[in-house]
C-alpha atoms as a PDB file:
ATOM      1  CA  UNK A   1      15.245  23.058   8.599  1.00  0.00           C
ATOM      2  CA  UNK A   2      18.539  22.677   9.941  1.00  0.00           C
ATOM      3  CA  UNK A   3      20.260  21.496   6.021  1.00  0.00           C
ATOM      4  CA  UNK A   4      22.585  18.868   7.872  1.00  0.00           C
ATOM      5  CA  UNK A   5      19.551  17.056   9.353  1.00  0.00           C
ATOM      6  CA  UNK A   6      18.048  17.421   5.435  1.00  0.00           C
ATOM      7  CA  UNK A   7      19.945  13.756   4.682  1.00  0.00           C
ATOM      8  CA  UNK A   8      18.656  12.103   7.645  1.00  0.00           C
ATOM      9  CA  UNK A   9      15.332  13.173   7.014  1.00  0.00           C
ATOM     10  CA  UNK A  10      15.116  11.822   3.532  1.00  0.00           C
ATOM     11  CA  UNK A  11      16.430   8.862   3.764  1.00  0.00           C
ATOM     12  CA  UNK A  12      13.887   7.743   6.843  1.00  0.00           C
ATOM     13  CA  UNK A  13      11.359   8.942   5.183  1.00  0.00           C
ATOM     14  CA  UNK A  14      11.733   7.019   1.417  1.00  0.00           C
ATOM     15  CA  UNK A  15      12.493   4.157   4.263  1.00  0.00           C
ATOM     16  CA  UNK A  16       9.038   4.541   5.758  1.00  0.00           C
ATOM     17  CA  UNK A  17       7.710   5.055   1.829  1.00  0.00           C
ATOM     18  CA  UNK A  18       8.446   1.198   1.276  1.00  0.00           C
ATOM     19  CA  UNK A  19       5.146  -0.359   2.908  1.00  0.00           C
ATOM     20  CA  UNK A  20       3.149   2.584   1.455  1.00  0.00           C
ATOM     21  CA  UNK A  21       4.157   1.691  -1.736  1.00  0.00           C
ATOM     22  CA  UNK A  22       3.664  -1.830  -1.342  1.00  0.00           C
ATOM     23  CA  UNK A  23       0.032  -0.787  -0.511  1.00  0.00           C
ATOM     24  CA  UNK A  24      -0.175   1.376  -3.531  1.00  0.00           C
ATOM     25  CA  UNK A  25       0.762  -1.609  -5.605  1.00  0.00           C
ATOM     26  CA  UNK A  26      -2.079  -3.198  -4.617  1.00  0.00           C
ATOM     27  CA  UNK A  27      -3.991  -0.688  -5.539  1.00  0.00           C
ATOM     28  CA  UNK A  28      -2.823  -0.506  -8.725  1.00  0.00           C
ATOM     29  CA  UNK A  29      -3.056  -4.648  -9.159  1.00  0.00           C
ATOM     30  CA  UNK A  30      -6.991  -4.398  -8.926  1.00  0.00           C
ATOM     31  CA  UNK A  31      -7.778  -1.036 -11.193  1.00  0.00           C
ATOM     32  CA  UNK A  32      -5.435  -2.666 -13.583  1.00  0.00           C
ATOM     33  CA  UNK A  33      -7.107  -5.815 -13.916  1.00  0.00           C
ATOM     34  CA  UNK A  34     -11.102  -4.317 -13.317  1.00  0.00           C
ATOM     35  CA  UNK A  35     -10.431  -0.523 -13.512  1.00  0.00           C
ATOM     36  CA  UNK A  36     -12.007  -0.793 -10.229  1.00  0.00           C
ATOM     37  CA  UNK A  37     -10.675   2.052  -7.288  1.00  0.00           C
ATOM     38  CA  UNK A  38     -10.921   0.050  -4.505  1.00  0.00           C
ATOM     39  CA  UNK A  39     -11.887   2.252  -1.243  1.00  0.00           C
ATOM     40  CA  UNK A  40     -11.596  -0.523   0.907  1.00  0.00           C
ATOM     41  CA  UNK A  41      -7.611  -1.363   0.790  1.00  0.00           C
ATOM     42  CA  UNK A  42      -6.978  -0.062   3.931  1.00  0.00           C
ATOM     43  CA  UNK A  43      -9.391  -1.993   5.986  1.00  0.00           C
ATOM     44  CA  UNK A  44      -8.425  -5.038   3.959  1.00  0.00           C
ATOM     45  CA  UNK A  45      -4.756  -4.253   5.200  1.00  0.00           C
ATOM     46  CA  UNK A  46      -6.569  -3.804   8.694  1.00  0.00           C
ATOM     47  CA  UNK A  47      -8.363  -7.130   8.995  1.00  0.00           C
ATOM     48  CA  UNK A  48      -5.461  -9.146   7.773  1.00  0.00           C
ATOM     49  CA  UNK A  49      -3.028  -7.554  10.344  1.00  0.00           C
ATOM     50  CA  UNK A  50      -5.183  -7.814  12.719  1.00  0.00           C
ATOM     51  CA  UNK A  51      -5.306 -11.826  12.213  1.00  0.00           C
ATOM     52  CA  UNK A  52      -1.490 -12.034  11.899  1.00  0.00           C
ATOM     53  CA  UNK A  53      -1.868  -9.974  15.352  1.00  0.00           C
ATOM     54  CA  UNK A  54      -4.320 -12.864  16.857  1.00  0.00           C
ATOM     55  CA  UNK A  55      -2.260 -15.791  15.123  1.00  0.00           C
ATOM     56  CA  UNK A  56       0.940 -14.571  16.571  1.00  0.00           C
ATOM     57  CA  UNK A  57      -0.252 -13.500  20.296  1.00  0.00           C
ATOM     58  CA  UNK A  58      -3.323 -15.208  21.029  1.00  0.00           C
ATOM     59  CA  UNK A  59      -2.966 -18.375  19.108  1.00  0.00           C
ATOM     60  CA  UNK A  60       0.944 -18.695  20.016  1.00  0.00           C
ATOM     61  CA  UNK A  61       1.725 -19.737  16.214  1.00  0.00           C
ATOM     62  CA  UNK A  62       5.667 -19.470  14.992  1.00  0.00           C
ATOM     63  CA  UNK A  63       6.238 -16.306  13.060  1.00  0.00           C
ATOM     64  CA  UNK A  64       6.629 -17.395   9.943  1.00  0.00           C
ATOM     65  CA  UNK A  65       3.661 -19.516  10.640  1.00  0.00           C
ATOM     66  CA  UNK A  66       0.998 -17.075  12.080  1.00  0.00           C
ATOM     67  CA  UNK A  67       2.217 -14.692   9.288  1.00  0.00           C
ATOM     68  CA  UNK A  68       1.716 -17.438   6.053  1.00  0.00           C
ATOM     69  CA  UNK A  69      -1.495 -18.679   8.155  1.00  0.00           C
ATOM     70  CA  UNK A  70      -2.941 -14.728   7.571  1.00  0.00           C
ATOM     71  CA  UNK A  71      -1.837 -14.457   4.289  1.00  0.00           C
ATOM     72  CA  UNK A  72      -3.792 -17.157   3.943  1.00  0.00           C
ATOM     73  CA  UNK A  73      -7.285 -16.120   5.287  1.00  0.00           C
ATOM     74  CA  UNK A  74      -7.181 -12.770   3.198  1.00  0.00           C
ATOM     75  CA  UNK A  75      -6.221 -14.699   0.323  1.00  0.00           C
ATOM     76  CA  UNK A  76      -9.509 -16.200   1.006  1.00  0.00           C
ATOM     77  CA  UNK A  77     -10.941 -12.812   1.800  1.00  0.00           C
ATOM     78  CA  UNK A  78     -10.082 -11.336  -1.504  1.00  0.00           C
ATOM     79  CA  UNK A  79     -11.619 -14.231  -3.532  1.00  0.00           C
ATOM     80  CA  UNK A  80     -15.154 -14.138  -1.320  1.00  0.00           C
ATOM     81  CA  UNK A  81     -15.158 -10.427  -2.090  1.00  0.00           C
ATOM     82  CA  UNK A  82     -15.120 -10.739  -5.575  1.00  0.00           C
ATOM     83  CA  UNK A  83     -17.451 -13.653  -5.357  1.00  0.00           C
ATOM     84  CA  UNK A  84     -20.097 -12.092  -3.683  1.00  0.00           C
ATOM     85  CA  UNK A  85     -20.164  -8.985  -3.169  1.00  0.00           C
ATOM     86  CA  UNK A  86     -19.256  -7.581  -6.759  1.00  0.00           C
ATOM     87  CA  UNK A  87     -19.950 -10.002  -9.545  1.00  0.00           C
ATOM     88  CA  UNK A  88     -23.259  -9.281  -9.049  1.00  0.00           C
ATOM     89  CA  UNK A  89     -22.478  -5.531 -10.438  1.00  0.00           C
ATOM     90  CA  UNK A  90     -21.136  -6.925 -13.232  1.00  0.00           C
ATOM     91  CA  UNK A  91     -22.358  -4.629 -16.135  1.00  0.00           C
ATOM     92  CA  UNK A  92     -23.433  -1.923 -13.679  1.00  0.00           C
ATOM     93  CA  UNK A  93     -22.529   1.444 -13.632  1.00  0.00           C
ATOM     94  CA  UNK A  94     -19.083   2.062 -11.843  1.00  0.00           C
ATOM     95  CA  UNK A  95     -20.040   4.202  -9.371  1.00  0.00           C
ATOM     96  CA  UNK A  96     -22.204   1.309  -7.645  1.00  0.00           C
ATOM     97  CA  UNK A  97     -18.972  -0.800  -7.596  1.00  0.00           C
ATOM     98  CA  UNK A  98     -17.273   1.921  -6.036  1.00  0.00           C
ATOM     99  CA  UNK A  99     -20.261   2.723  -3.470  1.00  0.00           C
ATOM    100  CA  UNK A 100     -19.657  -0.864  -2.865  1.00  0.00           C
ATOM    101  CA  UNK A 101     -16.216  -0.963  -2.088  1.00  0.00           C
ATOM    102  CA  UNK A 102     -16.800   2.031   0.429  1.00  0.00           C
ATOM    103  CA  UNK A 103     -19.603  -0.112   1.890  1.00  0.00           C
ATOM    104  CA  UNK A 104     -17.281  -2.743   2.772  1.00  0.00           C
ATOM    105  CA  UNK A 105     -14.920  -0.114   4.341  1.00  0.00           C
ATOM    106  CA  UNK A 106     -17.474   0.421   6.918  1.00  0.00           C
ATOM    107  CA  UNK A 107     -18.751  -3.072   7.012  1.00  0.00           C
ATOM    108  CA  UNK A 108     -15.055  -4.094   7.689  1.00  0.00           C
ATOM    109  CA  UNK A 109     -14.239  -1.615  10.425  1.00  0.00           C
ATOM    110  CA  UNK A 110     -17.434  -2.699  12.138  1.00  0.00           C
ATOM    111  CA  UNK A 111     -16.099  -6.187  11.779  1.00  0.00           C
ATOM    112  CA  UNK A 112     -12.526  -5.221  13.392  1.00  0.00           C
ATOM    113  CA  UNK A 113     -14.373  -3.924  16.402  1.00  0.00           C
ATOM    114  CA  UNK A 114     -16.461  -6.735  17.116  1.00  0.00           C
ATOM    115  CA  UNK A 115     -13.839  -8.976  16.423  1.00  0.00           C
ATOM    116  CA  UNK A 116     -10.709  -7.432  18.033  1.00  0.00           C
ATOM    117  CA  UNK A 117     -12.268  -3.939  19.758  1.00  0.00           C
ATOM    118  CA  UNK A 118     -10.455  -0.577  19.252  1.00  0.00           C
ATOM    119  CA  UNK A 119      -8.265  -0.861  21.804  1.00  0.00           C
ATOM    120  CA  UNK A 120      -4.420   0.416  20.391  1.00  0.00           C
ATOM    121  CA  UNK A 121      -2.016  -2.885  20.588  1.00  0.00           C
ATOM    122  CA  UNK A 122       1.637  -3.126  20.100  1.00  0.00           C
ATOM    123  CA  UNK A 123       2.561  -5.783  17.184  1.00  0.00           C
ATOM    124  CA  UNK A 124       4.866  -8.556  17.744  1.00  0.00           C
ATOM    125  CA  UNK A 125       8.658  -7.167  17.177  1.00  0.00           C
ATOM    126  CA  UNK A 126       9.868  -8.414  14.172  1.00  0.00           C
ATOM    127  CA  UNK A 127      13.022  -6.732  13.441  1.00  0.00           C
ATOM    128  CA  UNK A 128      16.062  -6.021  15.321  1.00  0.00           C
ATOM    129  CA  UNK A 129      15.542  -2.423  16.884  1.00  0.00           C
ATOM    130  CA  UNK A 130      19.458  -1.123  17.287  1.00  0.00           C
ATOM    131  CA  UNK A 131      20.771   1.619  14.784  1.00  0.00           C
ATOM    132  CA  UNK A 132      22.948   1.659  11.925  1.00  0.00           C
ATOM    133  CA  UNK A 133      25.109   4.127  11.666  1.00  0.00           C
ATOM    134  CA  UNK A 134      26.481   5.596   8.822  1.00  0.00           C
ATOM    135  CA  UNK A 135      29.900   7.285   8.233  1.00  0.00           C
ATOM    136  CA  UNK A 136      29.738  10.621   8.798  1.00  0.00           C
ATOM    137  CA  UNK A 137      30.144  12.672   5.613  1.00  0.00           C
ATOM    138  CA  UNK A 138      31.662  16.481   6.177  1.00  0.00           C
ATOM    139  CA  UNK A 139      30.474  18.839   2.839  1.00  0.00           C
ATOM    140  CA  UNK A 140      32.100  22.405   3.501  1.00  0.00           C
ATOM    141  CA  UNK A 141      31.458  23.370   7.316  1.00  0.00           C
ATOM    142  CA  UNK A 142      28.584  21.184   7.731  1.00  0.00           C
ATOM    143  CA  UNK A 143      28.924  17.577   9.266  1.00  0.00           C
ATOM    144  CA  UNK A 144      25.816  14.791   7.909  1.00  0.00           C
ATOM    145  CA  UNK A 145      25.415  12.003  10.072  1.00  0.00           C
ATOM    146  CA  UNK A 146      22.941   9.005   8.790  1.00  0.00           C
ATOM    147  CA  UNK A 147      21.377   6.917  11.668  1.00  0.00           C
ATOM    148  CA  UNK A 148      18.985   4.243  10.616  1.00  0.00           C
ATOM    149  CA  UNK A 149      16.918   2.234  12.329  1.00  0.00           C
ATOM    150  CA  UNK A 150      17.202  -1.416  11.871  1.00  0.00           C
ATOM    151  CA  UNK A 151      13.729  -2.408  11.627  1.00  0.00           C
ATOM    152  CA  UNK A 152      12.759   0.534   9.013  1.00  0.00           C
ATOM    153  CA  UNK A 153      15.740  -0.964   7.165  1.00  0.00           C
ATOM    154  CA  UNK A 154      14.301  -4.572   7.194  1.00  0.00           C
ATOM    155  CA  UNK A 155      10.586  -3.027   6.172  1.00  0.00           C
ATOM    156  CA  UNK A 156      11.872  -1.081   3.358  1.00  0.00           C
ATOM    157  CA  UNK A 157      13.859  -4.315   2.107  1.00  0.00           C
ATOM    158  CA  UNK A 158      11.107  -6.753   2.265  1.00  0.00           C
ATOM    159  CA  UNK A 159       8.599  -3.976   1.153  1.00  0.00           C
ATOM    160  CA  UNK A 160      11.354  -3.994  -2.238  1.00  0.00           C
ATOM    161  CA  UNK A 161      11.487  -7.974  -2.197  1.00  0.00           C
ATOM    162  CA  UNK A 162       7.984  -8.122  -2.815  1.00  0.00           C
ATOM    163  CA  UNK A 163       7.532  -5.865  -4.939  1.00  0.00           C
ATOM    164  CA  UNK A 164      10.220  -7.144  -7.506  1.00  0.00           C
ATOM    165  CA  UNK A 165       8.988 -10.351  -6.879  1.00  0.00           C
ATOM    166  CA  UNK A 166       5.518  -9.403  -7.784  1.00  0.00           C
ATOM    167  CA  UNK A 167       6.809  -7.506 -10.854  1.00  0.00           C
ATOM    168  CA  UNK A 168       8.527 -11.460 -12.115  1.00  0.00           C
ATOM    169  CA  UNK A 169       5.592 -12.948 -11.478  1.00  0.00           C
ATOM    170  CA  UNK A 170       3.201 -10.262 -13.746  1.00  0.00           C
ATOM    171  CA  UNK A 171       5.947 -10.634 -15.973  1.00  0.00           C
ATOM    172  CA  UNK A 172       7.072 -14.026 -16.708  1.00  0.00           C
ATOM    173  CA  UNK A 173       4.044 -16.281 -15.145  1.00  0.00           C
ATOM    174  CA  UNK A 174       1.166 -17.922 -16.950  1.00  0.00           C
ATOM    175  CA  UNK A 175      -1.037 -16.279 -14.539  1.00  0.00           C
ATOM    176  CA  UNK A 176       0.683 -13.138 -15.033  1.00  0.00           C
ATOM    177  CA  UNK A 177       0.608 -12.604 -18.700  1.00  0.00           C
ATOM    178  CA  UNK A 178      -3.096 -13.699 -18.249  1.00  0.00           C
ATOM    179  CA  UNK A 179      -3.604 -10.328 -15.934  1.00  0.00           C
ATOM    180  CA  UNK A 180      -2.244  -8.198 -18.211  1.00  0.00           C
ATOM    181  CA  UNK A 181      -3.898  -9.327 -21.149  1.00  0.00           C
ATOM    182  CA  UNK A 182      -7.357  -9.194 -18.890  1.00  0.00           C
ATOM    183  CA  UNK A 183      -6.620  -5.847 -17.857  1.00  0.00           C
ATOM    184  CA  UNK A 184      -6.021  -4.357 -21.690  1.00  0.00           C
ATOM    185  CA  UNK A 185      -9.312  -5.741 -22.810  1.00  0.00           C
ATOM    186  CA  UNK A 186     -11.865  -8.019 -21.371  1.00  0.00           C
ATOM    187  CA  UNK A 187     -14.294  -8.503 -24.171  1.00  0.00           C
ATOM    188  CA  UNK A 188     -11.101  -9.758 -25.980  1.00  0.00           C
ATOM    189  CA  UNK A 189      -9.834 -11.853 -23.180  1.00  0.00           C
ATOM    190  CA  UNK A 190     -13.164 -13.645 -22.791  1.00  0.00           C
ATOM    191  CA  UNK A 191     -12.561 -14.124 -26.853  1.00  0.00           C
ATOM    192  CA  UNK A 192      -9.777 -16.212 -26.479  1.00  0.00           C
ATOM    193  CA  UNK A 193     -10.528 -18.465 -23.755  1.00  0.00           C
ATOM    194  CA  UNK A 194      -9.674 -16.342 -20.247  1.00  0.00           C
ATOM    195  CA  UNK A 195     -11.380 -16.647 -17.312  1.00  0.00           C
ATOM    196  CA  UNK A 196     -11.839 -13.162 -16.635  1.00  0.00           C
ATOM    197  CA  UNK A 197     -14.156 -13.173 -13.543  1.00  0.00           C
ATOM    198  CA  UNK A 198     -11.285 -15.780 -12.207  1.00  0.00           C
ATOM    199  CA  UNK A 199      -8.876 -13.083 -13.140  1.00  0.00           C
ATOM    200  CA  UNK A 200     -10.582 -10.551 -10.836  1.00  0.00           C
ATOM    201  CA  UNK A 201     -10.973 -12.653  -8.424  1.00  0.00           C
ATOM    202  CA  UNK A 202      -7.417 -13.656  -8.315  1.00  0.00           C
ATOM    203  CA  UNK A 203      -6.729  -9.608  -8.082  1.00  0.00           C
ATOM    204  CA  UNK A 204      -8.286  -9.024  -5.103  1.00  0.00           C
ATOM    205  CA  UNK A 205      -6.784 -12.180  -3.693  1.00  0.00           C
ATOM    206  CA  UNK A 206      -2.922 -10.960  -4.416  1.00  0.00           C
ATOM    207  CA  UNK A 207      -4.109  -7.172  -3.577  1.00  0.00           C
ATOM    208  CA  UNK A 208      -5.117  -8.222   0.002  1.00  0.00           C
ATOM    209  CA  UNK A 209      -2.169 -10.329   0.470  1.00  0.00           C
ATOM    210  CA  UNK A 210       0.486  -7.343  -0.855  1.00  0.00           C
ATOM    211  CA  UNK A 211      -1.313  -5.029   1.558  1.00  0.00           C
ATOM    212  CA  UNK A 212      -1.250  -7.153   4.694  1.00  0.00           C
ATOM    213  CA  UNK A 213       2.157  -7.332   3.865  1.00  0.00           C
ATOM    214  CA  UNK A 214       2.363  -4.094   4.378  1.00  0.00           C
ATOM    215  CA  UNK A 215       0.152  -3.871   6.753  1.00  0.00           C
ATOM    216  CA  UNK A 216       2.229  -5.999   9.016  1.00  0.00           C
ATOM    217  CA  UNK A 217       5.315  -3.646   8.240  1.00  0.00           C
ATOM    218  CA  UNK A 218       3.468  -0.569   9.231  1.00  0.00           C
ATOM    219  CA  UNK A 219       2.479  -2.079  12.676  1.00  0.00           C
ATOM    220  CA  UNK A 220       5.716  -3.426  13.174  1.00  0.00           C
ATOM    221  CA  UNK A 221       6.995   0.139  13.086  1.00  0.00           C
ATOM    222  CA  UNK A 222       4.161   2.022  14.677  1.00  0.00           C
ATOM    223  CA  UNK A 223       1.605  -0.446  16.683  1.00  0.00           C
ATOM    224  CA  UNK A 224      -1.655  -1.596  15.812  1.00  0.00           C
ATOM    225  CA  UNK A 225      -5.077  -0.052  15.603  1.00  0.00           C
ATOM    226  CA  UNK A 226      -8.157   1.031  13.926  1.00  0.00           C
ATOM    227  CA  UNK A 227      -6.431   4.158  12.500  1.00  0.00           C
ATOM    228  CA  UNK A 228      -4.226   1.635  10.191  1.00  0.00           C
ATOM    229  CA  UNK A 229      -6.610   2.013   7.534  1.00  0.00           C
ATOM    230  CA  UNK A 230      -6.408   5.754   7.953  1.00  0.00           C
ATOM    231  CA  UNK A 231      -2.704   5.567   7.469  1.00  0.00           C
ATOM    232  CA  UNK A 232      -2.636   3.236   4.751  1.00  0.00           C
ATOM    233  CA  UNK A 233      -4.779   6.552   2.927  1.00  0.00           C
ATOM    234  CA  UNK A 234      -1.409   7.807   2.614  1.00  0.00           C
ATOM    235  CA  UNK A 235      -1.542   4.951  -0.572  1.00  0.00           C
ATOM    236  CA  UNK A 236      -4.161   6.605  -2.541  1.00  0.00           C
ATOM    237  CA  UNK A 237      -1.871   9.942  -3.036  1.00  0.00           C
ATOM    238  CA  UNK A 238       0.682   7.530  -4.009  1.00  0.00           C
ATOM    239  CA  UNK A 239      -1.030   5.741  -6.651  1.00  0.00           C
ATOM    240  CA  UNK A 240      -2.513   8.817  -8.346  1.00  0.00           C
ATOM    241  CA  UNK A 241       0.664  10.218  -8.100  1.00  0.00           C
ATOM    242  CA  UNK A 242       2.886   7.876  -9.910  1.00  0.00           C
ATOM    243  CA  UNK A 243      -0.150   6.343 -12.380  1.00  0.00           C
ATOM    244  CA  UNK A 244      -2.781   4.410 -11.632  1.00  0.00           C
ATOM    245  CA  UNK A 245      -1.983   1.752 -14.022  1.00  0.00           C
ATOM    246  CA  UNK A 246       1.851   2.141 -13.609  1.00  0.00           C
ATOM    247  CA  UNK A 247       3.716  -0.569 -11.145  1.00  0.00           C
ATOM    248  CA  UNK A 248       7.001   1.426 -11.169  1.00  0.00           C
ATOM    249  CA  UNK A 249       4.973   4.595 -10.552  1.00  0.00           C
ATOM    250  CA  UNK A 250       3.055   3.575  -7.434  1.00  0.00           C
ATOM    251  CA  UNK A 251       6.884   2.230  -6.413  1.00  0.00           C
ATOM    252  CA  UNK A 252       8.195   6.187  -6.725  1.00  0.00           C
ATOM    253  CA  UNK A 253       4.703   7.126  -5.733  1.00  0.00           C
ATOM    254  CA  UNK A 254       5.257   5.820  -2.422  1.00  0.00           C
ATOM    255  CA  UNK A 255       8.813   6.068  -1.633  1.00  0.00           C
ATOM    256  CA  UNK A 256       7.717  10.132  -2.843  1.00  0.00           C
ATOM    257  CA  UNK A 257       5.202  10.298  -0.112  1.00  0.00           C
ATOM    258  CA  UNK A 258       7.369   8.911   2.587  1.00  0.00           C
ATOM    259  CA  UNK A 259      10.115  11.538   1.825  1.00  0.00           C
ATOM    260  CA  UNK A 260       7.766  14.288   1.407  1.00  0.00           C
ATOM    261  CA  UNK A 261       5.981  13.573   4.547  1.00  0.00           C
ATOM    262  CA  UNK A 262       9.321  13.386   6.769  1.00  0.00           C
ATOM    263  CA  UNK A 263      10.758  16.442   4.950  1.00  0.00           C
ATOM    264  CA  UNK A 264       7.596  18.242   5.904  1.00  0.00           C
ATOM    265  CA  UNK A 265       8.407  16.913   9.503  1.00  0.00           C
ATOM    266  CA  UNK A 266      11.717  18.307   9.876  1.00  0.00           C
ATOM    267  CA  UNK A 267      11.130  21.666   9.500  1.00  0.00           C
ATOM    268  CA  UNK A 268      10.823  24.008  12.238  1.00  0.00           C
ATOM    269  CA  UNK A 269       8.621  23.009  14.860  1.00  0.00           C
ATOM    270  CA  UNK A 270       7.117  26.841  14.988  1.00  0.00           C
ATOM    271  CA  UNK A 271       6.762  26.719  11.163  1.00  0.00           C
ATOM    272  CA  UNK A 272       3.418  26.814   9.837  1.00  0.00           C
ATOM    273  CA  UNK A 273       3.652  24.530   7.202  1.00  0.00           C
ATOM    274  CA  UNK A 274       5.248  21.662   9.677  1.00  0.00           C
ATOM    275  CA  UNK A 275       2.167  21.822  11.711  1.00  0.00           C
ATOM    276  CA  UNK A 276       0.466  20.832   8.000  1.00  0.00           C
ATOM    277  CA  UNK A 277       2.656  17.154   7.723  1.00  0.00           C
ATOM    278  CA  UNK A 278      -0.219  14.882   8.493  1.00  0.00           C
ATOM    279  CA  UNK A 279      -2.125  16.406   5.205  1.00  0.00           C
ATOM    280  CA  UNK A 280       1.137  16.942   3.125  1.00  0.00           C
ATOM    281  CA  UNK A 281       0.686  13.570   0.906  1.00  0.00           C
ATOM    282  CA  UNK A 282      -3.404  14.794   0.406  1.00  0.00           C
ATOM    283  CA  UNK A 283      -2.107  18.591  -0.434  1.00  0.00           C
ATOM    284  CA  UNK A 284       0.504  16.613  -2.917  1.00  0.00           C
ATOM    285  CA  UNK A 285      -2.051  14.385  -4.482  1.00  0.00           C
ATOM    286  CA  UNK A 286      -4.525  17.797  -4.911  1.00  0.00           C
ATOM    287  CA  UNK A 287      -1.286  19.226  -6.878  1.00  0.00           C
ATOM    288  CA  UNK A 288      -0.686  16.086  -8.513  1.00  0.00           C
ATOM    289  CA  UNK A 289      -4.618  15.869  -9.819  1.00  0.00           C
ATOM    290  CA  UNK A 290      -4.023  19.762 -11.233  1.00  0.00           C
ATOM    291  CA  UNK A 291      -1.190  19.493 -13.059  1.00  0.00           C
ATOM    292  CA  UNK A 292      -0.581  16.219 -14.539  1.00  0.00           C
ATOM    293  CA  UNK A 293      -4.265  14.157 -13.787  1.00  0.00           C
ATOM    294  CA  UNK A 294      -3.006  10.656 -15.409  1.00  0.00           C
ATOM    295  CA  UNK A 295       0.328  10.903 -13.110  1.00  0.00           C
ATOM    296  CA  UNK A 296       4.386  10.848 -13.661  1.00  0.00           C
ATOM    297  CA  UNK A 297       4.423   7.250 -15.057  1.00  0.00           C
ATOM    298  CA  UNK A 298       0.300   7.112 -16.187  1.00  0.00           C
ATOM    299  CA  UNK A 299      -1.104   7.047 -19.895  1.00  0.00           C
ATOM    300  CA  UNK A 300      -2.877   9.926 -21.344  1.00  0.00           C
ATOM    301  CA  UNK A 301      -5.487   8.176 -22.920  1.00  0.00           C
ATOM    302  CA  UNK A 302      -7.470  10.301 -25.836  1.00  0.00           C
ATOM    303  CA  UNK A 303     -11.060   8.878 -26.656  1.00  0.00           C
ATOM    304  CA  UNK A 304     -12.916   9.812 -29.768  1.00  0.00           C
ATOM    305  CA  UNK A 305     -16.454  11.311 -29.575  1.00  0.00           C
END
C-alpha cells in the first residue's frame, strides 16, 4: 500500500462503517431484548428499502414523505413478525426460533422478487455528490491528501444521529428503561407488571426501522438490489465483534469493519490478500470468535453446573 494513500483509505472506510453499524445495532436491539440472533436483518433492511424505493419513484411521494411512509410499513412489519410468526415458539427450544428467522430470510427474498423482481436499480440521490477536500497535511517527504465524498459524509452523520438518538431513548425513556429491564430478566419483568411479549414486539419494530435506515444509506451509496441483504452480512461480523449485547460495541464493531474492509482494498492490486477484501470482515469475525468469543465490549458470563 502506497502509506500516503493509508489516511484516505481509513477514513472512507470508518465512513462507509456508519450504516453497517447502524445495522449491527439492530441486531443487537433484538438479542438484547429476546436473546434472539435474528438471520433475517438483512432482508428486513431489503424489503423496507425496497418500499422507500417504490414510495419515492413509483408513487412520486416527497422525500421526507416516502421515507417516514416506509419507516412506517416495517414498523408494522416488525410487530406482525413477532405476532405471528414467533410467539408461537414461545418456550421452544432456540434453535427453532432461529430456523425461523432463516425461514423468513428466504420467505422475504421470495417476496422482494415477486414484488419488485431482481432487476439492479439506482436509489433516489439523496445527498450532494461533490467532494470535500481536506488540507493537505505533509509528514516528512510524504504529502496526505483527504478527499471525501459528500454523500458518505451525510450517511456516516445520520448513521451517528441515530444511533445517539437511539442510545437517549434506551436510556432516558419509559419505554426504554422497560427494554432493558426485559432484556436482564423476563420471568422478573413479567413479575412486576411488564408486558414482555409487547416488549419484543416493540424490538423487532425499532430493529427494522434502524436497519432500513441503513438500508436506505447503503443504496444511496451503492444502488439497489437483491444482494443488499448480502451486504448488510457485513453486520453480523460487526456485532460479534464488538458484543452482542454491547450498543457502543456494535458502534466500533462497524465503523472496525468498514476500515478493515477499505484497508484490505488499498493494497496492491497484485497482492494476494487484496484479492481476499470481500471475505475480510468474515476472516475478522472467525478471529474474533477464537480469541475473545463474548467480543471487545461483551460480558463473559460464567454459569454454575
Amino acid at each position: 500500500m502506497n502509506w500516503a494513500l493509508f489516511p484516505q483509505f481509513f477514513v472512507t472506510g470508518l465512513l462507509n462503517g456508519g450504516p453497517i453499524a447502524l445495522v449491527a445495532l439492530g441486531l443487537v436491539l433484538i438479542f438484547k431484548s429476546s436473546k434472539i440472533f435474528n438471520f433475517a436483518q438483512g432482508h428486513i433492511l431489503m424489503l423496507g428499502t425496497f418500499t422507500a424505493w417504490w414510495l419515492l419513484t413509483q408513487a412520486a411521494l416527497p422525500t421526507w414523505a416516502g421515507i417516514g411512509l416506509a419507516l412506517v410499513v416495517v414498523m408494522l412489519m416488525g410487530f406482525a413478525i413477532e405476532r405471528v410468526a414467533l410467539r408461537p415458539l414461545v418456550g421452544q427450544p432456540l434453535l427453532s426460533i432461529i430456523l425461523m428467522t432463516l425461514a423468513l430470510s428466504q420467505v422475504m427474498q421470495g417476496g422482494a422478487i415477486l414484488l419488485f423482481t431482481a432487476q439492479q436499480r439506482r436509489f433516489p440521490q439523496l445527498f450532494p455528490l461533490e467532494p470535500y477536500k481536506l488540507p493537505e497535511i505533509t509528514i516528512g517527504e510524504t504529502t496526505v491528501r483527504i478527499i471525501l465524498k459528500q454523500n458518505l459524509v451525510w450517511s456516516f452523520v445520520i448513521a451517528m444521529v441515530a444511533v445517539v438518538l437511539f442510545a437517549l431513548f434506551f436510556q432516558y425513556t419509559r419505554m426504554g428503561l422497560a427494554m432493558r429491564a426485559t432484556a436482564e430478566d423476563h420471568q422478573l419483568a413479567r413479575s412486576i407488571g411488564l408486558r414482555v411479549n409487547h416488549i419484543f414486539g416493540l424490538a423487532w419494530a425499532i430493529s427494522g426501522v434502524v436497519a432500513t435506515v441503513g438500508g436506505i444509506l447503503l443504496a444511496s451509496l451503492s444502488g439497489l438490489g437483491l444482494e443488499l441483504s448480502i451486504i448488510a452480512l457485513k453486520a453480523f461480523p460487526a456485532v460479534l465483534l464488538g458484543g452482542l449485547e454491547s450498543i457502543p460495541g456494535a458502534i466500533i464493531g462497524g465503523l472496525a469493519i468498514g476500515a478493515i474492509e477499505a484497508l484490505v482494498q488499498g493494497l496492491p492490486k497484485d497482492s494476494t490478500i487484496r484479492s481476499m477484501w470481500p471475505i475480510a470482515p468474515y476472516i475478522v469475525l472467525v478471529i474474533a470468535l477464537i480469541v475473545r468469543p463474548e467480543g471487545l465490549f461483551g460480558l463473559k458470563r460464567i454459569e454454575r453446573i
